[in-house]
N, C-alpha and C. Protein backbone atom coordinates (compact mmCIF):
# COMPACT_ATOMS: atom_id res chain seq x y z
N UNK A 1 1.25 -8.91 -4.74
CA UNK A 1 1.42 -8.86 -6.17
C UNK A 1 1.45 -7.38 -6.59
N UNK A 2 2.20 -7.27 -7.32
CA UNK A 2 2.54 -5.73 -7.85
C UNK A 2 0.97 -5.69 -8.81
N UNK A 3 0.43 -4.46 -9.15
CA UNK A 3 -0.11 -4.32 -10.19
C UNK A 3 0.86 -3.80 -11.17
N UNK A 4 2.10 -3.08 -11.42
CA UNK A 4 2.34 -2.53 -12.60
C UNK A 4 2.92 -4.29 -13.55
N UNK A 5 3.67 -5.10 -12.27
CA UNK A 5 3.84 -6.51 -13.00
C UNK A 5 2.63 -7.33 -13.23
N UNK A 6 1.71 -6.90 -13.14
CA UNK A 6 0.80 -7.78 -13.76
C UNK A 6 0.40 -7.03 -15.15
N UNK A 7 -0.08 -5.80 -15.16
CA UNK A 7 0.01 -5.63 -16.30
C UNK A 7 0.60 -5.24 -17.21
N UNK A 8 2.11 -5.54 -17.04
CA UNK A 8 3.03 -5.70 -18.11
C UNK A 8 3.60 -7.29 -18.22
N UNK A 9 3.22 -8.06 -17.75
CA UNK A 9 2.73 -9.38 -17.48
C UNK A 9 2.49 -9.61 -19.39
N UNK A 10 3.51 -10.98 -19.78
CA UNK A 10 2.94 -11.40 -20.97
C UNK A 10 1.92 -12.57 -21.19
N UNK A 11 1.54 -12.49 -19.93
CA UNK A 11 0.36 -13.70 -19.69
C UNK A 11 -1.39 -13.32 -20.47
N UNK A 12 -1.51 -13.79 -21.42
CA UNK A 12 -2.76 -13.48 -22.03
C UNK A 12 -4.39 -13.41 -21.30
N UNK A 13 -3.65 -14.35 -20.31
CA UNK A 13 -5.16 -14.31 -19.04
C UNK A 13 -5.06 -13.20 -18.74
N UNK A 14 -4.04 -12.13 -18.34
CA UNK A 14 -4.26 -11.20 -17.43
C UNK A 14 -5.20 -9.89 -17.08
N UNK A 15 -5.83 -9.99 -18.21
CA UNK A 15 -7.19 -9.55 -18.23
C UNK A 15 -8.05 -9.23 -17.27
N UNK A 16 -8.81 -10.18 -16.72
CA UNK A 16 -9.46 -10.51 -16.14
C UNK A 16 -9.17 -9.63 -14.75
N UNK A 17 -8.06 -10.26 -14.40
CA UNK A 17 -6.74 -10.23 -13.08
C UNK A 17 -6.49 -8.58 -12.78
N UNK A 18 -6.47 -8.06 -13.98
CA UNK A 18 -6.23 -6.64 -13.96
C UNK A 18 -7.62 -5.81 -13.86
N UNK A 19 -9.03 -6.54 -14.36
CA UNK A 19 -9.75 -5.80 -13.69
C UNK A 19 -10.71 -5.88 -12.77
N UNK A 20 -10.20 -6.68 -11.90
CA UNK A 20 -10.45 -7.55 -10.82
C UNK A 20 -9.51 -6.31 -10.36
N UNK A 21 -8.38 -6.51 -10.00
CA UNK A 21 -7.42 -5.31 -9.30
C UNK A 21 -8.37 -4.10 -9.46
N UNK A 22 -8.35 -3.61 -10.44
CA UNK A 22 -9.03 -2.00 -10.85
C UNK A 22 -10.40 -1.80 -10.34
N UNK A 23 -11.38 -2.67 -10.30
CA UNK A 23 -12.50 -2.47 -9.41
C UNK A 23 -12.19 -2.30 -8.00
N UNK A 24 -11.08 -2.75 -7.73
CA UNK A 24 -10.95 -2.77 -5.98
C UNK A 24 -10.43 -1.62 -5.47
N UNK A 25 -9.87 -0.93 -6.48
CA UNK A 25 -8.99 0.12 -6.36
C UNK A 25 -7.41 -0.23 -6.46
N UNK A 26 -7.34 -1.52 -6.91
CA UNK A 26 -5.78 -1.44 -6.23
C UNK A 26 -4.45 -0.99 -5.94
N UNK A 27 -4.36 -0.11 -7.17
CA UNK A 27 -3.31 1.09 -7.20
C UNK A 27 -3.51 1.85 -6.10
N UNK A 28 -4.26 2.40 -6.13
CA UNK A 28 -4.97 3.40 -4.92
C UNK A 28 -4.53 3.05 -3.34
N UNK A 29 -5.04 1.79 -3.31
CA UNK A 29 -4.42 1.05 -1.65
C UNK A 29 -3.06 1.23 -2.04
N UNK A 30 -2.30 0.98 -2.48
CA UNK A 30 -0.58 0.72 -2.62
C UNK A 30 -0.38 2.61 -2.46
N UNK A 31 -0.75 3.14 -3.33
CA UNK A 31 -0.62 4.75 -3.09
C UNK A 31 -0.75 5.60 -1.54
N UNK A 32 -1.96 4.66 -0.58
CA UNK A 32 -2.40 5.50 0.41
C UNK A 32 -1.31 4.97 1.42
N UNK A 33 -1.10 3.32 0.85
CA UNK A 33 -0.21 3.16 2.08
C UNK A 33 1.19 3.91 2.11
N UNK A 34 1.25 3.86 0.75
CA UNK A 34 2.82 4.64 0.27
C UNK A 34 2.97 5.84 1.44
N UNK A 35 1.74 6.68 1.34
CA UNK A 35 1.84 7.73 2.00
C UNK A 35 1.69 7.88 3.12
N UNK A 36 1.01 6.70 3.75
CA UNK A 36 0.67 6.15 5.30
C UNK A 36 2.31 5.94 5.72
N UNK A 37 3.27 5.75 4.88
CA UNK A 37 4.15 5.27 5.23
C UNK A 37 4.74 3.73 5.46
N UNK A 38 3.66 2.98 5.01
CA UNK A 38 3.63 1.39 5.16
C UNK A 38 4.08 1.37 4.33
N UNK A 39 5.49 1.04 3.90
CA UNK A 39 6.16 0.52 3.04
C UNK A 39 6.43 1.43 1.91
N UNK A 40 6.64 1.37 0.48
CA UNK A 40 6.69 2.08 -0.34
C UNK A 40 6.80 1.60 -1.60
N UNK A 41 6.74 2.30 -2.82
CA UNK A 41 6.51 1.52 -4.21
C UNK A 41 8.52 1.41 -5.01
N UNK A 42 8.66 2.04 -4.71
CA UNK A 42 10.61 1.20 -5.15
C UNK A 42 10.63 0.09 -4.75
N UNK A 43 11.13 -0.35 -6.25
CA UNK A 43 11.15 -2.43 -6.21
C UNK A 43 11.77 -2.59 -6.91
N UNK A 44 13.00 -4.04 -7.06
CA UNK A 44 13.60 -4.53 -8.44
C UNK A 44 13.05 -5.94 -8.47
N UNK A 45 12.62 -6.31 -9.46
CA UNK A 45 12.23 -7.94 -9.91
C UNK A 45 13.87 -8.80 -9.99
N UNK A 46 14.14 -9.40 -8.88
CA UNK A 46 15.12 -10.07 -9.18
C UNK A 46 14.84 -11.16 -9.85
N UNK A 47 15.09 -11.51 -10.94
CA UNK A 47 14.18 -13.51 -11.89
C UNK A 47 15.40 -14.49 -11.32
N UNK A 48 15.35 -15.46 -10.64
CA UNK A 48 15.86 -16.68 -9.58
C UNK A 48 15.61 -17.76 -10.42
């Protein structure tokens, strides 16, 4: 799950969800791996 789509997410729960993410660090993991080289943060939301 992306964090930037969750919290631009028009879901009114997402609250919670987002700081549930933010205690864990979760940006942070996605950042280290970025730089670990595991993968990277460029993405398009294709809606199916």
């Amino acid at each position: 799950m992306r964090h930037d789509a969750v919290v631009n997410a028009k879901d009114e729960g997402k609250k919670a969800l987002i700081e549930r993410m933010d205690s864990r660090h979760g940006i942070h993991t996605v950042e280290s791996a970025n730089k670990l080289g595991i993968g990277n943060r460029e993405y398009e939301i294709i809606n199916i």
